[in-house]
C-alpha atoms as a PDB file:
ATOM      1  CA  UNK A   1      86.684  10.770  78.130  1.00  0.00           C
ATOM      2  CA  UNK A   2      85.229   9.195  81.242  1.00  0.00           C
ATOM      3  CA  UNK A   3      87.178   7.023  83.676  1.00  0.00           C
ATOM      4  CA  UNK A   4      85.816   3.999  85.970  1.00  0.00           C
ATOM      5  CA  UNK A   5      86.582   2.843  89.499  1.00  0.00           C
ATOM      6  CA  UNK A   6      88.846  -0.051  88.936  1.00  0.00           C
ATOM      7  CA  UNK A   7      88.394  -2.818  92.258  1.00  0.00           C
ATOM      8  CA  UNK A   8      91.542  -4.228  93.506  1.00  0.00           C
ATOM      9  CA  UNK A   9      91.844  -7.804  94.110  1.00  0.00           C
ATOM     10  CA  UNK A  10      90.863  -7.312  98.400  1.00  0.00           C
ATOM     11  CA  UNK A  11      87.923  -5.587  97.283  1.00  0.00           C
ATOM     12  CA  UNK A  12      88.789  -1.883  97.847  1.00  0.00           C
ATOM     13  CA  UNK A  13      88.085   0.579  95.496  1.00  0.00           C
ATOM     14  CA  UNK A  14      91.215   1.875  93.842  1.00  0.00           C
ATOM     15  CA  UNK A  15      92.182   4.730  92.051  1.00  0.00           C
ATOM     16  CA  UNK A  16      90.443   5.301  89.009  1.00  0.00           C
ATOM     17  CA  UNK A  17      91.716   4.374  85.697  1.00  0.00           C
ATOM     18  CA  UNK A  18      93.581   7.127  84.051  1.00  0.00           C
ATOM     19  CA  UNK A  19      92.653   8.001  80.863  1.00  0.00           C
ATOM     20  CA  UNK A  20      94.613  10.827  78.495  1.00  0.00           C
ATOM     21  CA  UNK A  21      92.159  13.118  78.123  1.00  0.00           C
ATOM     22  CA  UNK A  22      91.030  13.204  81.854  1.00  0.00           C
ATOM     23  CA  UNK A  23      91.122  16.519  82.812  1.00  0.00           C
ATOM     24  CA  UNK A  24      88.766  17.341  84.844  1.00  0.00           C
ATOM     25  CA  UNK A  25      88.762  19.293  87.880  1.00  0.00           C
ATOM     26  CA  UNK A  26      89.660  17.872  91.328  1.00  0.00           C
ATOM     27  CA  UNK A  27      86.982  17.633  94.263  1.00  0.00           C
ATOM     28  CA  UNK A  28      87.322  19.588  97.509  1.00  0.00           C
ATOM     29  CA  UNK A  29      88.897  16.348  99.780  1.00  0.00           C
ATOM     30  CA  UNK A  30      91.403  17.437 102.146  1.00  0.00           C
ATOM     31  CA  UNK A  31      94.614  15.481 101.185  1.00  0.00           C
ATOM     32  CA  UNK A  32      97.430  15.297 103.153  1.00  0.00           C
ATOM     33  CA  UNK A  33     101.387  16.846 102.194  1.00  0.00           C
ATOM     34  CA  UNK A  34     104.187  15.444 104.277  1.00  0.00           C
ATOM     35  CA  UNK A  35     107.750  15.768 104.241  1.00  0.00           C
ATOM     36  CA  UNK A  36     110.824  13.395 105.469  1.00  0.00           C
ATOM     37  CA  UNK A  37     113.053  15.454 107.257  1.00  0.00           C
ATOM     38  CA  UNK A  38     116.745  14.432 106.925  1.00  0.00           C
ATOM     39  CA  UNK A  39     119.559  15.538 105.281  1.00  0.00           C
ATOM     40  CA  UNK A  40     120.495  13.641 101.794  1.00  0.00           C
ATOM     41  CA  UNK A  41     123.786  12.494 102.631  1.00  0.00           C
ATOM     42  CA  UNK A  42     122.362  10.263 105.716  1.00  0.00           C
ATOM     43  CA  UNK A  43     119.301   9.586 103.440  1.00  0.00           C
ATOM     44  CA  UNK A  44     121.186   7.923 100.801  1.00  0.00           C
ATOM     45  CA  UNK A  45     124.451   6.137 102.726  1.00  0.00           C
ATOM     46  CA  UNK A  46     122.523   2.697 102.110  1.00  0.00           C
ATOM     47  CA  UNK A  47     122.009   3.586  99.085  1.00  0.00           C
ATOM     48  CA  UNK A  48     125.329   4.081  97.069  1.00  0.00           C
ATOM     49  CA  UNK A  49     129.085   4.489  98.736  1.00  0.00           C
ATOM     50  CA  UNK A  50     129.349   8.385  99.798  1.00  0.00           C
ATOM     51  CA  UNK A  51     132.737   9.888  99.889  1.00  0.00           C
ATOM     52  CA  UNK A  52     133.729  10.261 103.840  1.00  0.00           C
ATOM     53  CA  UNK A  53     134.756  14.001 102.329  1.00  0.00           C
ATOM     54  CA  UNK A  54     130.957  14.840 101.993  1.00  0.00           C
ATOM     55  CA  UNK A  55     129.815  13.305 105.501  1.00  0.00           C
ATOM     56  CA  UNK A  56     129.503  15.991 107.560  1.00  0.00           C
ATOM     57  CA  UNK A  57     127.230  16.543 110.380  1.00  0.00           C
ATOM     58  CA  UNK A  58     127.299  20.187 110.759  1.00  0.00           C
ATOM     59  CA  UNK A  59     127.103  20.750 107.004  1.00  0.00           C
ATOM     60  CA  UNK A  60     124.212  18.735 106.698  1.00  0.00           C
ATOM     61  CA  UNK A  61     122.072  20.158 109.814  1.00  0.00           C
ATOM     62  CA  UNK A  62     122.362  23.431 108.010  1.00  0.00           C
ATOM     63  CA  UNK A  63     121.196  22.347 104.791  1.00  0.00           C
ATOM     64  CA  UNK A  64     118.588  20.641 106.632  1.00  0.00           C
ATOM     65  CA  UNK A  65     117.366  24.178 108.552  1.00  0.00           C
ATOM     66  CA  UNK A  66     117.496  26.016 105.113  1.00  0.00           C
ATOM     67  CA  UNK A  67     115.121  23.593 103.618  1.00  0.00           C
ATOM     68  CA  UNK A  68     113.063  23.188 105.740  1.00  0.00           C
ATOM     69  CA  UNK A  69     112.190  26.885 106.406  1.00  0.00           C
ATOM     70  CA  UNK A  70     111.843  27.470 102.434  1.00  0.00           C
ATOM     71  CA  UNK A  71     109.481  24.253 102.867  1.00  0.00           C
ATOM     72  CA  UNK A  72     107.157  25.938 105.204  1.00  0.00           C
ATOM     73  CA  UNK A  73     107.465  29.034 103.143  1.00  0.00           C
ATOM     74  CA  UNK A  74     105.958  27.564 100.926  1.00  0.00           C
ATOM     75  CA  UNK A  75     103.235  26.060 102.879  1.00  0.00           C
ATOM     76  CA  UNK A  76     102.554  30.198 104.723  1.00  0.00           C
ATOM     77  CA  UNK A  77     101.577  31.156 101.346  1.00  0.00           C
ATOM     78  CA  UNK A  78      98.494  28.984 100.877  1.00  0.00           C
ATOM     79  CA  UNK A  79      98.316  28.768 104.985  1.00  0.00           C
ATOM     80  CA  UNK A  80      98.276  24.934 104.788  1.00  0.00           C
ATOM     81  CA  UNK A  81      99.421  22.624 107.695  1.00  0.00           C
ATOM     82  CA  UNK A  82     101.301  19.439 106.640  1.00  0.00           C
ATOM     83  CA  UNK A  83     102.818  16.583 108.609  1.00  0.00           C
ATOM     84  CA  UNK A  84     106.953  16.726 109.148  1.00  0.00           C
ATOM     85  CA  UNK A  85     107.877  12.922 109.215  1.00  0.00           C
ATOM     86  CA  UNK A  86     111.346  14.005 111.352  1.00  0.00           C
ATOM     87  CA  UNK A  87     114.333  11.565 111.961  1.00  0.00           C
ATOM     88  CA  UNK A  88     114.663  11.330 115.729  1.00  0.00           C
ATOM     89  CA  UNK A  89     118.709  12.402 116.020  1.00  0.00           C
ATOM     90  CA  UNK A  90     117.221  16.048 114.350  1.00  0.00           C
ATOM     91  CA  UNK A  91     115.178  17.007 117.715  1.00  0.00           C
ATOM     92  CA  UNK A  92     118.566  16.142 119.256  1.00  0.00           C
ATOM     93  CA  UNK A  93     120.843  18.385 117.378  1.00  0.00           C
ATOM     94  CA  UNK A  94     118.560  20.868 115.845  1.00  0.00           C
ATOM     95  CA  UNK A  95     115.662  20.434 118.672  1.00  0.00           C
ATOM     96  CA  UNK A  96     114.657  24.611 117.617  1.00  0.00           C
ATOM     97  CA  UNK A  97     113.926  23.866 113.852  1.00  0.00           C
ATOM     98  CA  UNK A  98     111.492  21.305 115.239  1.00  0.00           C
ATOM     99  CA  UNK A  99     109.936  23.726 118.058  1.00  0.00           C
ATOM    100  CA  UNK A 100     110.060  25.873 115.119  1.00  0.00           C
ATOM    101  CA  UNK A 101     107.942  23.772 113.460  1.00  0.00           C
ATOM    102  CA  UNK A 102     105.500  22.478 115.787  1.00  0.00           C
ATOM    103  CA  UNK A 103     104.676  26.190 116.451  1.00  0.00           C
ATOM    104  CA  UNK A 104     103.661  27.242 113.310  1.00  0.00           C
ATOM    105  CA  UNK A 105     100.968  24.196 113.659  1.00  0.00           C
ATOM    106  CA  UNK A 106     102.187  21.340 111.727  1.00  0.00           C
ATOM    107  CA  UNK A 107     102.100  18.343 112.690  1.00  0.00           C
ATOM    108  CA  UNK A 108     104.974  16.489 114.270  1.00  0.00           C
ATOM    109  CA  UNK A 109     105.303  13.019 112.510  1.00  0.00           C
ATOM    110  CA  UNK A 110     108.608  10.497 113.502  1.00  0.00           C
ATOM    111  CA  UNK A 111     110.968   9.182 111.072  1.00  0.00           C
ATOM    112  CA  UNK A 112     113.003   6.664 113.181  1.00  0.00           C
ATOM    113  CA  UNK A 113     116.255   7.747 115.039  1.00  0.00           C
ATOM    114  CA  UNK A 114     118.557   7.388 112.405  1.00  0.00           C
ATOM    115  CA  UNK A 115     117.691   6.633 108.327  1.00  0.00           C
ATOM    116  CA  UNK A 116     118.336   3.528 108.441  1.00  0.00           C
ATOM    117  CA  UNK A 117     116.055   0.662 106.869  1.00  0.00           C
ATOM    118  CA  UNK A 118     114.206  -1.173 109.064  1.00  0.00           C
ATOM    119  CA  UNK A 119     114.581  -4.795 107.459  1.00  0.00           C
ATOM    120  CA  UNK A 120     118.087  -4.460 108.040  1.00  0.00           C
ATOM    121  CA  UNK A 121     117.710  -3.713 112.060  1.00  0.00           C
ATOM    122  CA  UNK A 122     117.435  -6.499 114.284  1.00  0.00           C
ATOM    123  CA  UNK A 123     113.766  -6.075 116.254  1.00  0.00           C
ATOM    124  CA  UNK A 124     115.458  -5.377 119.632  1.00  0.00           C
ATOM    125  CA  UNK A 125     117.287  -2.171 117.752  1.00  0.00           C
ATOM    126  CA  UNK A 126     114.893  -0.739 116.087  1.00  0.00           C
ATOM    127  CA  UNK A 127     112.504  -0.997 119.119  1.00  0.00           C
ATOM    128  CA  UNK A 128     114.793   1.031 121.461  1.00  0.00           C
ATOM    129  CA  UNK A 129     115.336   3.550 118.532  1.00  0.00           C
ATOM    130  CA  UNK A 130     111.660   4.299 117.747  1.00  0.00           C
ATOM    131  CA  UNK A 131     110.813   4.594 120.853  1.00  0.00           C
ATOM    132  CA  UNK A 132     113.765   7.013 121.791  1.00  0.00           C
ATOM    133  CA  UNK A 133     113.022   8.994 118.702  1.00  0.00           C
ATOM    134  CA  UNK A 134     109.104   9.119 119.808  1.00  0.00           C
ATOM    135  CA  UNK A 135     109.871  10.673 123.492  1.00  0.00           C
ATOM    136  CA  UNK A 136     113.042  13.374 121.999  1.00  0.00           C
ATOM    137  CA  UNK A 137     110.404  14.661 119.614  1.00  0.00           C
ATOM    138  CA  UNK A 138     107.473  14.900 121.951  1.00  0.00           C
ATOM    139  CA  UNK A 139     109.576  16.222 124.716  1.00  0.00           C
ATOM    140  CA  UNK A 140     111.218  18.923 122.348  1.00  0.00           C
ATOM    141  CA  UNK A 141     108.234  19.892 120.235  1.00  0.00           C
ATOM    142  CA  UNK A 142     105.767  20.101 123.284  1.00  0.00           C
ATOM    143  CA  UNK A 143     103.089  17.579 120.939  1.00  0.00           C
ATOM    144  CA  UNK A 144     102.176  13.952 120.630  1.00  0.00           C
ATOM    145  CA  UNK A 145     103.636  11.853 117.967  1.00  0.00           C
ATOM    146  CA  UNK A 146     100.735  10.077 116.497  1.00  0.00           C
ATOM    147  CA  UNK A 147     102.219   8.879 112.938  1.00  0.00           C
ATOM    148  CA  UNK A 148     105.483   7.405 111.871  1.00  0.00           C
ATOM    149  CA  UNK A 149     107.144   6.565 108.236  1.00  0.00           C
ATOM    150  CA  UNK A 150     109.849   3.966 107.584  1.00  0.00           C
ATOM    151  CA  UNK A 151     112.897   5.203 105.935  1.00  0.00           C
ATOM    152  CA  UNK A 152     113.090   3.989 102.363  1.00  0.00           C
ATOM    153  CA  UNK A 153     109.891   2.553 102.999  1.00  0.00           C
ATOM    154  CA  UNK A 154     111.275   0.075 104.439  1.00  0.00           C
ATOM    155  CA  UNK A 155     108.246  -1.695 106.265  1.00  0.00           C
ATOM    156  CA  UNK A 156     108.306  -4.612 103.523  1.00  0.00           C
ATOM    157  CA  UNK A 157     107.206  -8.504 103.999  1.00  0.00           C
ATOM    158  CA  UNK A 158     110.765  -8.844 105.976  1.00  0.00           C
ATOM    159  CA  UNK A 159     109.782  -6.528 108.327  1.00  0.00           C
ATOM    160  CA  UNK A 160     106.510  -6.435 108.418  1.00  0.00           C
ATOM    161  CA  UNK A 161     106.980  -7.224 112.882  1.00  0.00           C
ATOM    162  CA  UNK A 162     107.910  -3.364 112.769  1.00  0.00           C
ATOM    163  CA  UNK A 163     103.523  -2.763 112.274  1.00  0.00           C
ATOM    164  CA  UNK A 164     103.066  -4.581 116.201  1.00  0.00           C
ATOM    165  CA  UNK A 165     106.535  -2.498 117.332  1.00  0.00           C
ATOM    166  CA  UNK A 166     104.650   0.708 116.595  1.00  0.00           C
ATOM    167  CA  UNK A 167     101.357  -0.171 117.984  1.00  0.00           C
ATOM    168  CA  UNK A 168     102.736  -1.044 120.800  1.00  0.00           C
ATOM    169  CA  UNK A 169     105.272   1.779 120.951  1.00  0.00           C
ATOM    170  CA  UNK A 170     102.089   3.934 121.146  1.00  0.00           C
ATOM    171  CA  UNK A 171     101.759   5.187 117.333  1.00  0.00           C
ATOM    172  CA  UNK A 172      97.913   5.749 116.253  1.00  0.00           C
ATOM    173  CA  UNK A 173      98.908   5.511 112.450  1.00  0.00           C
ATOM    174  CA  UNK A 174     101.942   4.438 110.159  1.00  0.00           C
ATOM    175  CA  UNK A 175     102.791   5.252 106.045  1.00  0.00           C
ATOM    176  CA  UNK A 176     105.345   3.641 105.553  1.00  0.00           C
ATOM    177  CA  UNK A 177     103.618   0.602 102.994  1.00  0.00           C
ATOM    178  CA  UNK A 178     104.586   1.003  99.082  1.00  0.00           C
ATOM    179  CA  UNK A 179     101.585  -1.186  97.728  1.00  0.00           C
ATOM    180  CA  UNK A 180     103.906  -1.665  94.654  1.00  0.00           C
ATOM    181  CA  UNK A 181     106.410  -4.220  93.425  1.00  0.00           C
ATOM    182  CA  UNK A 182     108.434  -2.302  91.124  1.00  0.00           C
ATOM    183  CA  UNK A 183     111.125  -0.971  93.244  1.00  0.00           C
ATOM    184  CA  UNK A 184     114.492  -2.354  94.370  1.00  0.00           C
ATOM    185  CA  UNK A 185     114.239  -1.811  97.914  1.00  0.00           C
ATOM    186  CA  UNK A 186     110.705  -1.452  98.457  1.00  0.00           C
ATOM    187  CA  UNK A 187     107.130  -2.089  98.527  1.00  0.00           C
ATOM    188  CA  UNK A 188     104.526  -4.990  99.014  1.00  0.00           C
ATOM    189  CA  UNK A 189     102.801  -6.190  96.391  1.00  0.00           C
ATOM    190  CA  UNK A 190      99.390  -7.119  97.575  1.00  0.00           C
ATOM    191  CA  UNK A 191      99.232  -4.985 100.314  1.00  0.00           C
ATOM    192  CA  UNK A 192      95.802  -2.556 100.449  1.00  0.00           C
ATOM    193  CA  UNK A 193      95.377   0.515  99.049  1.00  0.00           C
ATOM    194  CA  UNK A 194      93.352   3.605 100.697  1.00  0.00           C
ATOM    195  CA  UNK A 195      93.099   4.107 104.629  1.00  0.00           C
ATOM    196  CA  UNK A 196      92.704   1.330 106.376  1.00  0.00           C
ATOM    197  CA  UNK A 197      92.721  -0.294 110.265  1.00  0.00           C
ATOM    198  CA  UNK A 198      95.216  -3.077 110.718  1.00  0.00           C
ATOM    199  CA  UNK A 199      93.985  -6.321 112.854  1.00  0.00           C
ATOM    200  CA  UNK A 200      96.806  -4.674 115.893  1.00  0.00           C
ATOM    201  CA  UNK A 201      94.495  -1.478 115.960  1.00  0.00           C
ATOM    202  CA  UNK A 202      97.324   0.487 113.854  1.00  0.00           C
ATOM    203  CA  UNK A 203      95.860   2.525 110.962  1.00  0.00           C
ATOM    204  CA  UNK A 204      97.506   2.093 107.944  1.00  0.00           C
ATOM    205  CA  UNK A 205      97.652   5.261 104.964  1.00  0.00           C
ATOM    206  CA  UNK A 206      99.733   3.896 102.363  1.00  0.00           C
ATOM    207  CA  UNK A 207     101.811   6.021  99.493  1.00  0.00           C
ATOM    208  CA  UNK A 208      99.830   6.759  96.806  1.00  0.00           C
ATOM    209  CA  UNK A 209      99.339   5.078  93.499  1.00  0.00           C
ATOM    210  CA  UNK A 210      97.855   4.453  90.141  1.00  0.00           C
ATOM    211  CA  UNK A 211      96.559   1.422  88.053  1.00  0.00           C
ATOM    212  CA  UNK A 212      97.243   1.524  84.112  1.00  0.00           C
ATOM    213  CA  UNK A 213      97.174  -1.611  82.126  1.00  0.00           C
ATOM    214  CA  UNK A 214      96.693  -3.796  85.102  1.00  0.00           C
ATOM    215  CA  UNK A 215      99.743  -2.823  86.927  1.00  0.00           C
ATOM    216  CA  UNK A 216     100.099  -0.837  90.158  1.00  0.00           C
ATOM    217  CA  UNK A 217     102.314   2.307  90.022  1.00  0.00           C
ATOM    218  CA  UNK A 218     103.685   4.929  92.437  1.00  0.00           C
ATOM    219  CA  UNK A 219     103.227   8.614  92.116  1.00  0.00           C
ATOM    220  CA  UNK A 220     102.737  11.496  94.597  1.00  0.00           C
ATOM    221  CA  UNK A 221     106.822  12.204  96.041  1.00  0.00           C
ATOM    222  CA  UNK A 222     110.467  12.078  95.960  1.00  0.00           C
ATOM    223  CA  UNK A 223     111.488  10.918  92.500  1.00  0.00           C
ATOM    224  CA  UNK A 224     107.986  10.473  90.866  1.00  0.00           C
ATOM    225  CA  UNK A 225     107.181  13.733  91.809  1.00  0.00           C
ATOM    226  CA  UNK A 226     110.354  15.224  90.184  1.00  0.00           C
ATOM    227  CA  UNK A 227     110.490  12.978  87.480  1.00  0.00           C
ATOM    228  CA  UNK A 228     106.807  12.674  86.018  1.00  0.00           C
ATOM    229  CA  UNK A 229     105.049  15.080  84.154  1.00  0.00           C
ATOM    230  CA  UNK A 230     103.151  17.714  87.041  1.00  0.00           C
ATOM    231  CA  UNK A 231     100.197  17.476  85.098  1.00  0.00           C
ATOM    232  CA  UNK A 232     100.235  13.756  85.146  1.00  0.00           C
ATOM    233  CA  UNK A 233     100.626  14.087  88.965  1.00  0.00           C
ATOM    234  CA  UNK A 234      97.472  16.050  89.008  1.00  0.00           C
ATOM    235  CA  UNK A 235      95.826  13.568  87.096  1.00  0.00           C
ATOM    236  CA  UNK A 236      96.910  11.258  89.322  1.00  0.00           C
ATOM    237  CA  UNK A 237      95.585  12.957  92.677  1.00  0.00           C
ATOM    238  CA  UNK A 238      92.424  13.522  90.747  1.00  0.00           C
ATOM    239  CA  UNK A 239      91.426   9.934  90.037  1.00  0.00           C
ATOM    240  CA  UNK A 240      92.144   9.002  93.509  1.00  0.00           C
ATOM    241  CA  UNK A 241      89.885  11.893  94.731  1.00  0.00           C
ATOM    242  CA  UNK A 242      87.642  10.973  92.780  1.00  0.00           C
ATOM    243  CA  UNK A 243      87.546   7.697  94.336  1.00  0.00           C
ATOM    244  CA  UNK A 244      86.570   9.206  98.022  1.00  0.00           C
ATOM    245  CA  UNK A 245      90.010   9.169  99.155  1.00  0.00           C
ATOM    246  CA  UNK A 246      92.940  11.648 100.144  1.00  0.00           C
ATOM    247  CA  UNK A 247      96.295  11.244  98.686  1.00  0.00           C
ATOM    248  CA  UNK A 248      99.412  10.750 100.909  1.00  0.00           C
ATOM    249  CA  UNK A 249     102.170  13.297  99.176  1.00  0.00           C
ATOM    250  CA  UNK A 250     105.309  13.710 100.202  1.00  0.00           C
ATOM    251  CA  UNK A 251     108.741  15.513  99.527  1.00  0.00           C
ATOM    252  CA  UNK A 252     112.033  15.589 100.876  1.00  0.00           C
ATOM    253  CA  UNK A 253     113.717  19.070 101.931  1.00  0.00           C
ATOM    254  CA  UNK A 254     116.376  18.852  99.334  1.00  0.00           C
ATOM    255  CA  UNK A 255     113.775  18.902  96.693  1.00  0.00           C
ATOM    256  CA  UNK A 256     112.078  22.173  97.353  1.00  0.00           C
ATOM    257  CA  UNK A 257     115.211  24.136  99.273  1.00  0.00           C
ATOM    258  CA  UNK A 258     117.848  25.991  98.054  1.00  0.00           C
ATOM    259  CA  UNK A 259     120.398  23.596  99.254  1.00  0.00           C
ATOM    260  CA  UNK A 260     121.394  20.940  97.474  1.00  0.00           C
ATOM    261  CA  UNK A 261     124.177  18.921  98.280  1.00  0.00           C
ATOM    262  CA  UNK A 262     126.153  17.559  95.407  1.00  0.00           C
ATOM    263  CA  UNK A 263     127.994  14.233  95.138  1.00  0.00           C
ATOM    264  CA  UNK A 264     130.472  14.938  92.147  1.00  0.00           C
ATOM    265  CA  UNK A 265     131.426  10.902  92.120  1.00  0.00           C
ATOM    266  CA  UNK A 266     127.988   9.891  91.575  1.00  0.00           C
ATOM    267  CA  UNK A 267     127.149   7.999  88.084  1.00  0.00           C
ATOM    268  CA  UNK A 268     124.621   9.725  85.470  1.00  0.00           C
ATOM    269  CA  UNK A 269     122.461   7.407  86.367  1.00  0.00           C
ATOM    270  CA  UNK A 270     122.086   8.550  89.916  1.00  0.00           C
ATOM    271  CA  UNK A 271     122.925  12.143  89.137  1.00  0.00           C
ATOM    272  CA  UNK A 272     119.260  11.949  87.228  1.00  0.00           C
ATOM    273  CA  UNK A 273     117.823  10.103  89.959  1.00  0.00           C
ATOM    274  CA  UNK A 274     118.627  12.562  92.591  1.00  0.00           C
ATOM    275  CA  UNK A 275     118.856  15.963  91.272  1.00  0.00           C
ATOM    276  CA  UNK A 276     116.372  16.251  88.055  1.00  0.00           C
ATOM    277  CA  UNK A 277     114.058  18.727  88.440  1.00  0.00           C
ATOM    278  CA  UNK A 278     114.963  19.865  91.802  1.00  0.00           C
ATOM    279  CA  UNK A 279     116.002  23.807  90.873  1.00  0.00           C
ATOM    280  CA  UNK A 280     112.265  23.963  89.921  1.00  0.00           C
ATOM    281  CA  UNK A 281     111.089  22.188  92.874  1.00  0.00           C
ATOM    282  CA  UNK A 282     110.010  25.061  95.018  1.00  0.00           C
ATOM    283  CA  UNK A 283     107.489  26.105  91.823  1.00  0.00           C
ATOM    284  CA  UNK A 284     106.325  22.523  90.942  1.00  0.00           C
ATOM    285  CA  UNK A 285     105.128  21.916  94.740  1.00  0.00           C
ATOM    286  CA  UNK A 286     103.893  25.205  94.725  1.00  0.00           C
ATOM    287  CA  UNK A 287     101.592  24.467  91.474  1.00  0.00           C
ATOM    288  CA  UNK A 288     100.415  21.414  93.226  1.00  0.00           C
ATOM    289  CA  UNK A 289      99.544  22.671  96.347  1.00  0.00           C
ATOM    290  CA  UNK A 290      97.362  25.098  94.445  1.00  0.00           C
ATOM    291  CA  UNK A 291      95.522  23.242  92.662  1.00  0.00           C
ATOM    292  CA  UNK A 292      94.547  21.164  95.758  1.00  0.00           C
ATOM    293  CA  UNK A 293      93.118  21.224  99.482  1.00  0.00           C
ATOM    294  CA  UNK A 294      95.972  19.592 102.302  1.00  0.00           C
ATOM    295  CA  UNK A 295      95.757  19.505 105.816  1.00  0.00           C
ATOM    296  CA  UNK A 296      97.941  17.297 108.672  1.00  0.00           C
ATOM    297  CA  UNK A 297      97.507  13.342 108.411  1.00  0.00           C
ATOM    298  CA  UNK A 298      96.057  13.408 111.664  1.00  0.00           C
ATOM    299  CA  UNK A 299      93.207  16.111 110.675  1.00  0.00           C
ATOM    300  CA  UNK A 300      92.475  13.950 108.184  1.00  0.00           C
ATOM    301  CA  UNK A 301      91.978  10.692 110.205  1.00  0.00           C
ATOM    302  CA  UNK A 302      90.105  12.875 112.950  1.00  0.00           C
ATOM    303  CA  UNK A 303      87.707  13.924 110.022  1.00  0.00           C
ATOM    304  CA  UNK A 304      87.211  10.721 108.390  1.00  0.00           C
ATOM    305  CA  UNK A 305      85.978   9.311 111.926  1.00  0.00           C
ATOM    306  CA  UNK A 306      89.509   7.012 111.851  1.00  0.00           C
ATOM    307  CA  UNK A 307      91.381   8.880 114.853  1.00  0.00           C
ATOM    308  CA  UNK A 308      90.283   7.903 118.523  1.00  0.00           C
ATOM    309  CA  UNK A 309      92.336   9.935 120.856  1.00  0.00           C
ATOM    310  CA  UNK A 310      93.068  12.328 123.372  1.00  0.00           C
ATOM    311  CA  UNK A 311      94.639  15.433 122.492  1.00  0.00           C
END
């Protein structure tokens, strides 16, 4: 069955709409596989009340250096680069897992100081954060920091003033925009889809998505990785492809490591939210990166004629 461009209402061209029976092959764009490097007990404190019996610092760095190794494990066996979006506190108290990283050529992406959501900083805060975070991660991983992602995606209408904090903070490109309204935390509605330059000079690569039925969905990380089907994920990069542009994947070090942590008091509901699918994570990334061509975000801007700088 054949699929058509569908236009979003700015006038960009969208992901195609899926169909059932598209199965077709993918196209040789580069698309870009990123992970946000934290540990899940700091990742989720905003999120539900953790037991103080399960916050532990030391506990969590290690979980965090296990992962993260098995992640670029992973990423030897195909030889692909990817982006690490790291929170800034990590170069502080594991500053060799990031040298570790930046030597084996990935790129070195920031994350904020601490996971914490932006719209609940005031601007002064998070200003002196990011920028802290920025400098520890250049000055340990001997690389400039070109990208950034929120936590939680939390760049939404609220605190959308964080877009001129990074331009001017000396960022070349942000993903941190959800162009969805489903979620409870975050997203923006109408903002574009696909690669784009923002009027401050920032460049903009939102999380990916997919229309169906008129309605704007997420797909391509986290939970919608582990939770949809993989072969509707590959659908799902396809269309996009299709469409001229790279995806924007990501994953979180949890989801493809052998350490998991596990929060006994949690409900079922969040117990499915959290853990499904992660004791197969290592081979469902591995199918997917496969199938597909990644590099670093910034090797794809570069390419694409997007990324003006001096290395």
């Amino acid at each position: 069955m054949n699929t058509v461009i569908q236009k979003l209402p700015n006038g960009d061209a969208g992901p195609e709409q899926l169909e059932v029976n598209d199965m077709g092959l993918g196209t040789d764009i580069e698309n870009c596989v990123s992970i946000d490097v934290e540990g899940f007990v700091e990742s989720n404190l905003e999120s539900f009340r953790v037991p103080s019996k399960y916050v532990d610092r030391a506990r969590e760095n290690y979980e965090i250096e296990k992962n993260t190794e098995a992640f670029m494990g992973l990423l030897d066996e195909r030889n692909i680069h990817a982006t690490f979006f790291i929170v800034g506190r990590i170069a502080r108290d594991i500053p060799q897992m990031v040298r570790q990283v930046a030597s084996r050529g990935h790129e070195i992406g920031c994350h904020s100081f601490e996971h914490l959501r932006i719209f609940n900083l005031q601007r002064q805060e998070f200003r002196e954060g990011l920028r802290g975070a920025k400098k520890r991660l250049e000055d340990v991983s001997g690389t400039r920091v070109y990208g950034f992602r929120a936590p939680d995606f939390s760049i939404t209408k609220s605190s959308i003033w964080a877009l001129d904090e990074l331009s001017e903070a000396g960022f070349l490109y942000d993903s941190s925009i959800y162009p969805i309204r489903i979620h409870d935390v975050y997203g923006i509605d109408d903002a574009r889809t696909g690669i784009h330059k923002m009027s401050n000079g920032l460049i903009e690569w939102p999380l990916a998505t997919f229309d169906l039925l008129g309605m704007r969905f997420p797909f391509g990380g986290g939970g919608y990785f582990r939770l949809y089907p993989l072969s509707f994920t590959k659908r799902c990069i396809r269309a996009v492809n299709r469409s001229g542009h790279p995806c924007m994947l990501y994953i979180h070090p949890y989801e493809v490591g052998p350490v998991i942590p596990r929060i006994r008091e949690l409900s079922a509901y969040r117990r499915f939210r959290h853990y499904h699918n992660c004791h197969n994570g290592q081979s469902r990334l591995r199918n997917i990166l496969q199938a597909f061509t990644f590099s670093t975000a910034i090797r794809i801007l570069e390419q694409k004629g997007q990324a003006n700088y001096v290395r």
